[in-house]
N, C-alpha and C. Protein backbone atom coordinates (compact mmCIF):
# COMPACT_ATOMS: atom_id res chain seq x y z
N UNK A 1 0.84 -1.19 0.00
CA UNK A 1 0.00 0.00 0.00
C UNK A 1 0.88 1.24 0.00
N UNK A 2 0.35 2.43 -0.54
CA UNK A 2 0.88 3.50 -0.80
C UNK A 2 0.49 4.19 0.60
N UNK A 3 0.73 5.52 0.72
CA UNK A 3 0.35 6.31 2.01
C UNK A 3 -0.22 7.66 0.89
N UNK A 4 0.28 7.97 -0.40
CA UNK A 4 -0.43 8.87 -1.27
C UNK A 4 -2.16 8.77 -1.48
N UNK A 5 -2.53 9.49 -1.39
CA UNK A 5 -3.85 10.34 -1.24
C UNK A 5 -3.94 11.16 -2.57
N UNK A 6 -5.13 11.07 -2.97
CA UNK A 6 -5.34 11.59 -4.18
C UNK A 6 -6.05 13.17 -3.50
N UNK A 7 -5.95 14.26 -4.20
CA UNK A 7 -6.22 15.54 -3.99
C UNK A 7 -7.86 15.47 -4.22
N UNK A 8 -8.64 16.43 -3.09
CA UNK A 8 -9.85 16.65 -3.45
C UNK A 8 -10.44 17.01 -5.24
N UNK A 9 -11.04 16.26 -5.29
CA UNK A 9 -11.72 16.61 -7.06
C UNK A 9 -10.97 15.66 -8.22
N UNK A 10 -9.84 15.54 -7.72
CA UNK A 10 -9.09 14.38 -8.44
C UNK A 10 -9.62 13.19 -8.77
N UNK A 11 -9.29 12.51 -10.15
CA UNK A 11 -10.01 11.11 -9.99
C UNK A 11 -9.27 10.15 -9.50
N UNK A 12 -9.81 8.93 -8.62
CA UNK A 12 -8.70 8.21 -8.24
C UNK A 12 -8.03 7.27 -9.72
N UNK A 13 -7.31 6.90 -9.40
CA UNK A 13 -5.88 6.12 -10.35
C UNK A 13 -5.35 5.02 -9.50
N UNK A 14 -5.65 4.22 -9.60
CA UNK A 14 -5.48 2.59 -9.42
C UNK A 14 -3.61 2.68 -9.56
N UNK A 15 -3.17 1.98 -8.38
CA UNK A 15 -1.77 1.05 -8.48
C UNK A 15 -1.94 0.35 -8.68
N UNK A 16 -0.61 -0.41 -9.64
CA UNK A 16 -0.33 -1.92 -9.63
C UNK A 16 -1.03 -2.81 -8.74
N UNK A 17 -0.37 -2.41 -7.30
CA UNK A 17 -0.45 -3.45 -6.59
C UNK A 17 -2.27 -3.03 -5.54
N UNK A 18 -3.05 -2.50 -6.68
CA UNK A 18 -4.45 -2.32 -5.64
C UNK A 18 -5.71 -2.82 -7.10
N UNK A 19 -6.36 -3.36 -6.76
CA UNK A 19 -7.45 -3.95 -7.73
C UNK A 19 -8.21 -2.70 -7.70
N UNK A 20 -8.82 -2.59 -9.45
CA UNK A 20 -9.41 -1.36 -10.07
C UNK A 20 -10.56 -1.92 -9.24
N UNK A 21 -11.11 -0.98 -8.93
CA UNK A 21 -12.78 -0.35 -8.01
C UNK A 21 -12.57 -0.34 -6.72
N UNK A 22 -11.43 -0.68 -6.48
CA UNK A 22 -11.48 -0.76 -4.53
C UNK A 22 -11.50 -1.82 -4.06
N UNK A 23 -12.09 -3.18 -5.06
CA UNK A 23 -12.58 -4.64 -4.31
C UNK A 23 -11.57 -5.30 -4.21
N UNK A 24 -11.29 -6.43 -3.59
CA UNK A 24 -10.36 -7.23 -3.41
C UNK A 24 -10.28 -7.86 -4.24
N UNK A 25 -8.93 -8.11 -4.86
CA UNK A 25 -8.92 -8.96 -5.73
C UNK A 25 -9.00 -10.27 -5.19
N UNK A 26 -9.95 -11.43 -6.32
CA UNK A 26 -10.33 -12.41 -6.22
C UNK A 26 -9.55 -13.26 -7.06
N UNK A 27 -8.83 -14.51 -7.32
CA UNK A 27 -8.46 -15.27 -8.27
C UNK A 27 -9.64 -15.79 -9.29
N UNK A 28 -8.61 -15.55 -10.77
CA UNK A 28 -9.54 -15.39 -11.61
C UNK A 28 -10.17 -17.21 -11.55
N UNK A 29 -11.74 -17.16 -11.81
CA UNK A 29 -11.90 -18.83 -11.40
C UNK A 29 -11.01 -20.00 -12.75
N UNK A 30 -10.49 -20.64 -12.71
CA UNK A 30 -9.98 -21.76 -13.51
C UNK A 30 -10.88 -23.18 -13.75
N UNK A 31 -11.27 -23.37 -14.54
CA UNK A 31 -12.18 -24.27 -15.50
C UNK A 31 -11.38 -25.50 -15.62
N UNK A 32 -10.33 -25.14 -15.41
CA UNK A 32 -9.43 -26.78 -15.68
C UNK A 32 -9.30 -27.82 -14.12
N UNK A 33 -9.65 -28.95 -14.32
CA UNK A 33 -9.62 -29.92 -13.05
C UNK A 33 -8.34 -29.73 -12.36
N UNK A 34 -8.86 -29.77 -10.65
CA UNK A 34 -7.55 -29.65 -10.14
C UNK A 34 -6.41 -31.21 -10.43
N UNK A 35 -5.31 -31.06 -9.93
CA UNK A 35 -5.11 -31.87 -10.34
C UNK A 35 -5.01 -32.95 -9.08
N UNK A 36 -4.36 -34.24 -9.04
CA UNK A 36 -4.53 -35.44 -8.48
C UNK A 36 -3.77 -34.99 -6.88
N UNK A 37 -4.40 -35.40 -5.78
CA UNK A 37 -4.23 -35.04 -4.50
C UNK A 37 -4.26 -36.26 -3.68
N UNK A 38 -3.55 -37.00 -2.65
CA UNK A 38 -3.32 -37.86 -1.86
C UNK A 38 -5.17 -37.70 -0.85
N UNK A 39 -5.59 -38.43 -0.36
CA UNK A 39 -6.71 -38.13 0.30
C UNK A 39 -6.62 -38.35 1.83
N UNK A 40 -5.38 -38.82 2.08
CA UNK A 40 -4.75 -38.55 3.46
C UNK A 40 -5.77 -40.04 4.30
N UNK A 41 -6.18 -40.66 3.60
CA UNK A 41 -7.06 -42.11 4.64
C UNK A 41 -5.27 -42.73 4.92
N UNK A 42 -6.11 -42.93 6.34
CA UNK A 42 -4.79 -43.93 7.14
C UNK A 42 -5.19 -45.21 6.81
N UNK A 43 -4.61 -46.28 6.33
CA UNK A 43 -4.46 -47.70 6.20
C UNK A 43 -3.70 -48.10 7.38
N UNK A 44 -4.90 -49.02 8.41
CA UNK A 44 -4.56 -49.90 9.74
C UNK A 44 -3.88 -51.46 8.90
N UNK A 45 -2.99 -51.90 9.07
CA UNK A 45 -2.29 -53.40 8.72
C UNK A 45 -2.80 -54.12 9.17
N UNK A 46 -3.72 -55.24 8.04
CA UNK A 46 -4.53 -56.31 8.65
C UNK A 46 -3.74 -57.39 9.78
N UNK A 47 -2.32 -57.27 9.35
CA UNK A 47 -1.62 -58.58 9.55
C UNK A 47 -1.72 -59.61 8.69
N UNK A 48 -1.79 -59.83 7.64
CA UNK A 48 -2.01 -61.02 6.92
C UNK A 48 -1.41 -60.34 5.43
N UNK A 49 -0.13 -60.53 5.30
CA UNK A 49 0.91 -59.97 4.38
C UNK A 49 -0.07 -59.55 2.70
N UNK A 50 -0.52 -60.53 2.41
CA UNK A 50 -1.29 -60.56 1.37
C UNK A 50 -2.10 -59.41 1.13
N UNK A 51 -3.18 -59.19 2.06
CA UNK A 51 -3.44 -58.35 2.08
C UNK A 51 -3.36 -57.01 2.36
N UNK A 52 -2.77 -56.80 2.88
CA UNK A 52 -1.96 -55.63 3.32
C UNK A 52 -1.05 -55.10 1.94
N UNK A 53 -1.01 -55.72 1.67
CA UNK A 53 -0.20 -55.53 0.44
C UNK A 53 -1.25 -54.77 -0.71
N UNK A 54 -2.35 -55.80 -0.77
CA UNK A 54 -3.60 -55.38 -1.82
C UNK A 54 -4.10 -54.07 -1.35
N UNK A 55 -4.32 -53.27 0.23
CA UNK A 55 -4.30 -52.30 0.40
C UNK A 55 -3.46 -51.26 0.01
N UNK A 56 -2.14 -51.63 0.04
CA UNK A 56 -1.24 -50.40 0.18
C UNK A 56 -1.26 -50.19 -1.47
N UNK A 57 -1.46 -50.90 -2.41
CA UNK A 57 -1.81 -50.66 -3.92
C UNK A 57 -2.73 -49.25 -4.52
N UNK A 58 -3.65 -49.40 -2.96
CA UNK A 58 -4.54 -48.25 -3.00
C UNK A 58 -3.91 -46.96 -3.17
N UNK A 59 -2.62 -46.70 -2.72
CA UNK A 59 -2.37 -45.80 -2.55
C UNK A 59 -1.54 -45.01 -4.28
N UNK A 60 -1.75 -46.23 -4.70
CA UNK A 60 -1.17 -45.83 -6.37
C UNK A 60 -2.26 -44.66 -6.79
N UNK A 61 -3.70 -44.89 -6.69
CA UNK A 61 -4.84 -43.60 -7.08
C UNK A 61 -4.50 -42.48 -6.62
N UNK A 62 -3.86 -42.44 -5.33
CA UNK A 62 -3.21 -40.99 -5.28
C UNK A 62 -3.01 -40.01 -5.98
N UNK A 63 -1.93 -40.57 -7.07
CA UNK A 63 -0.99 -39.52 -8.03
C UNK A 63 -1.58 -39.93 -8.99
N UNK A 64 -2.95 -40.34 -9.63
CA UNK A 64 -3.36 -40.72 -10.80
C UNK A 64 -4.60 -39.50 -11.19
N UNK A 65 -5.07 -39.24 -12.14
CA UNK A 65 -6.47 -38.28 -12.16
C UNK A 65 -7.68 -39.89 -11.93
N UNK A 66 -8.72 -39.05 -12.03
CA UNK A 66 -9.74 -39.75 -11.20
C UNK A 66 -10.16 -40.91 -12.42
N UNK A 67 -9.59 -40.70 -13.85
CA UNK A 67 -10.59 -41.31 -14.64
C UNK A 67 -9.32 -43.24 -14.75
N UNK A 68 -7.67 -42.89 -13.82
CA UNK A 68 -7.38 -43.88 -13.42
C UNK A 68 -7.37 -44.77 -12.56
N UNK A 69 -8.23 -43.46 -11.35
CA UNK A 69 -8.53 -44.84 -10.45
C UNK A 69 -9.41 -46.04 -10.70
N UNK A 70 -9.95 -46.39 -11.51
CA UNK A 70 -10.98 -47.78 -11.81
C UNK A 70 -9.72 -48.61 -12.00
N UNK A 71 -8.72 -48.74 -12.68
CA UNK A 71 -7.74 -50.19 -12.92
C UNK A 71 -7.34 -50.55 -11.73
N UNK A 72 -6.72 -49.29 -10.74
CA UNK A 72 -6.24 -49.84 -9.35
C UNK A 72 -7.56 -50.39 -8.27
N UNK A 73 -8.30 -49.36 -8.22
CA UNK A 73 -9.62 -50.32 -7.71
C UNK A 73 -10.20 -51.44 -8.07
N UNK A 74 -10.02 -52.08 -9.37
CA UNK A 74 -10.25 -53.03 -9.74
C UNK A 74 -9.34 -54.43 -9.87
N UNK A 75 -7.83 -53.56 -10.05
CA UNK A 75 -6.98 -54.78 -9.33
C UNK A 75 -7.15 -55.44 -8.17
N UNK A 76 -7.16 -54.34 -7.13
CA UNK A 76 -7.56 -54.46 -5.73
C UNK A 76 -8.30 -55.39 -5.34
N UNK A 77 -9.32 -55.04 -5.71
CA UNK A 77 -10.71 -55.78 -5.87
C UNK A 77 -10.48 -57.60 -5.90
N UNK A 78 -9.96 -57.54 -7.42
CA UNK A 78 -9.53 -58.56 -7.89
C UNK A 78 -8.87 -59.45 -7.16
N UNK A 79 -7.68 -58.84 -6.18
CA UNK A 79 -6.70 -59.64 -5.39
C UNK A 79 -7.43 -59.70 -4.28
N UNK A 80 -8.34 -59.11 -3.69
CA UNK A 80 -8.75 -59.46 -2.53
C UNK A 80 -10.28 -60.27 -2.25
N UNK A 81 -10.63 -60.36 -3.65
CA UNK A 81 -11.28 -61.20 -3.70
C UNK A 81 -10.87 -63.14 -3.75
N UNK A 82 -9.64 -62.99 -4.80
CA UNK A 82 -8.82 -64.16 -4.61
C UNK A 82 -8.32 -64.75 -3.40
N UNK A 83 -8.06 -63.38 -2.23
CA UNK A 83 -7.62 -63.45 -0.85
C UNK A 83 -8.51 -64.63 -0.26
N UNK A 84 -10.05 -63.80 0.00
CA UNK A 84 -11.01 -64.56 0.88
C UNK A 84 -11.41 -65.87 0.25
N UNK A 85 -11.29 -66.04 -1.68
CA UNK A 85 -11.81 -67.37 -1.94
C UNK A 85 -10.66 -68.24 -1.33
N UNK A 86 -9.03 -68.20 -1.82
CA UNK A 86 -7.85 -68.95 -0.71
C UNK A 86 -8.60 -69.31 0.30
N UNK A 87 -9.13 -68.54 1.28
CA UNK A 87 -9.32 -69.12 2.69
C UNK A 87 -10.73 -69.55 2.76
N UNK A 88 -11.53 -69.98 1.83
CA UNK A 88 -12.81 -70.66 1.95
C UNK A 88 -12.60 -72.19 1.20
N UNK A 89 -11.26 -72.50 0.30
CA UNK A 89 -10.80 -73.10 -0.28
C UNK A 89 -10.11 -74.45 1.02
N UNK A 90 -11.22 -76.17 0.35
CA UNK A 90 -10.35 -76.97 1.34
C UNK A 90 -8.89 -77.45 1.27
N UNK A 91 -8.35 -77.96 1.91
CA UNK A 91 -6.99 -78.28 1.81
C UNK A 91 -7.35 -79.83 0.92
N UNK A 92 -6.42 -80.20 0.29
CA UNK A 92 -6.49 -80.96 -0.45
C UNK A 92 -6.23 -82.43 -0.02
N UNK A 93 -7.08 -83.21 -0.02
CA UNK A 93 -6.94 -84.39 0.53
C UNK A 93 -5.81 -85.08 0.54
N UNK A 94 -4.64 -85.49 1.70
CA UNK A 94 -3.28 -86.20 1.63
C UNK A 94 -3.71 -87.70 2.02
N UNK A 95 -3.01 -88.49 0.12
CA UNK A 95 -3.59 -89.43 0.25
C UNK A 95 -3.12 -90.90 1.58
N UNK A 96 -3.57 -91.83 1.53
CA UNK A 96 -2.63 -92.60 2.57
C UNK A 96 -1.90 -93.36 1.63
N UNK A 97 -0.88 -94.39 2.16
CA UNK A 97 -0.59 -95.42 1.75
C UNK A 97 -1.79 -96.64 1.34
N UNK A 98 -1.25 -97.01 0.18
CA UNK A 98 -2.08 -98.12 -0.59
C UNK A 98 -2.03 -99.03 0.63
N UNK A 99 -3.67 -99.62 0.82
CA UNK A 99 -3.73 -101.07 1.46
C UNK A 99 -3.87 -100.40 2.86
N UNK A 100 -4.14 -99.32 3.07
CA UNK A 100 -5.00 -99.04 4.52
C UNK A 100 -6.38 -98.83 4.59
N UNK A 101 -7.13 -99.26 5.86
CA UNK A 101 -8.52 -99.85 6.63
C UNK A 101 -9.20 -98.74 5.26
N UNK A 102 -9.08 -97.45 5.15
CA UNK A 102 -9.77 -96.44 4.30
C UNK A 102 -10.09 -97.22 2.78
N UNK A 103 -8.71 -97.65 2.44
CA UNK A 103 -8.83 -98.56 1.22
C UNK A 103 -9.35 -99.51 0.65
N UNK A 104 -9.30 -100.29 1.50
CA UNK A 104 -9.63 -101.43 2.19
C UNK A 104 -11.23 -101.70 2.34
N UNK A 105 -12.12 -101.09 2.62
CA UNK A 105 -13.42 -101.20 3.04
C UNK A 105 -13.19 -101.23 4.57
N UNK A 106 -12.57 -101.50 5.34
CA UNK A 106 -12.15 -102.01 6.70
C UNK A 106 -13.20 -100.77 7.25
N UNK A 107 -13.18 -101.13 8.56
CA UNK A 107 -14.09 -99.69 9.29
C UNK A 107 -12.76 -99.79 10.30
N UNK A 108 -13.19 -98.16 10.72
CA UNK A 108 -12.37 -97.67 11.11
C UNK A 108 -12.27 -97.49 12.49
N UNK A 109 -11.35 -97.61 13.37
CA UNK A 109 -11.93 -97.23 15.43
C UNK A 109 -13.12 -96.06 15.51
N UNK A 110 -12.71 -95.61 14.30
CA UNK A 110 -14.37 -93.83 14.40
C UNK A 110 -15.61 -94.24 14.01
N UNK A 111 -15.34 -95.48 13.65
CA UNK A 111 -16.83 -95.50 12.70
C UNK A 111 -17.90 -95.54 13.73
N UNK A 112 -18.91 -95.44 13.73
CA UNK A 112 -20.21 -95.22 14.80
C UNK A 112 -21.14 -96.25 14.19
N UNK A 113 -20.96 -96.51 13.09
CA UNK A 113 -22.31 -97.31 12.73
C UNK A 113 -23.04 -98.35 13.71
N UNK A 114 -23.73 -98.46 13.41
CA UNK A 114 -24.75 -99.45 14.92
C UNK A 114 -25.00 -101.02 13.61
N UNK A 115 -23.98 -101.78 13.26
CA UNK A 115 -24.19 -102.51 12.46
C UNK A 115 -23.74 -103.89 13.46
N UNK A 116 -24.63 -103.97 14.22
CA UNK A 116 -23.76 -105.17 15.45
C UNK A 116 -25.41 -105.77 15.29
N UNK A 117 -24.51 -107.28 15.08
CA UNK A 117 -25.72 -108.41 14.92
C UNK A 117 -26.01 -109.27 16.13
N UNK A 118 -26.78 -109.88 16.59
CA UNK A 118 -26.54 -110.42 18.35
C UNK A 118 -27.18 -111.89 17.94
């Protein structure tokens, strides 16, 4: 700011550094998208490496514009869906040695059946 004063009857005359009419200058508005911004969510660690991993992927959308986050959300997706089928998935039957009671027809000390003749 200046400390100059314009003389009675004078018209005022705008400085550089003062916006014409008196108002504050405002930034002119910009039409173009801002650009890509971190969203600051904290990721808690499940403990279970796998996943934790498929989370922290999330954080690739960060530095991307918005029309890339669908591939990383959808990787995501993808791996952590594979996550929970893994653990609904049975373990695979370990077979025995040929010629045991299972093989055999034999019954077994578990069997319960009530097949007793008197």
């Amino acid at each position: 700011m200046s400390d100059w004063t314009p003389e009675a009857g004078t018209p005022h005359v705008s400085t550089p550094d003062e916006p014409v009419g008196g108002e504050p200058a405002a930034a002119a508005p910009s039409f173009e998208p801002a650009g890509p911004a971190p969203l600051g969510v904290v990721r808690t660690p499940t403990g279970h490496a796998a996943v934790d991993a498929r989370l922290e992927r999330l954080a690739d959308a960060d530095h991307l514009p918005a029309d890339g986050h669908i591939e990383v959300y959808e990787d995501v997706h993808r791996g952590l869906r594979a996550e929970l089928t893994s653990l609904d998935a049975r373990p695979a039957a370990v077979p025995g040695p040929p010629g045991t009671a299972a093989a055999s027809g034999a019954r077994s000390a578990y069997d319960n059946t009530h097949d007793h003749r008197s």
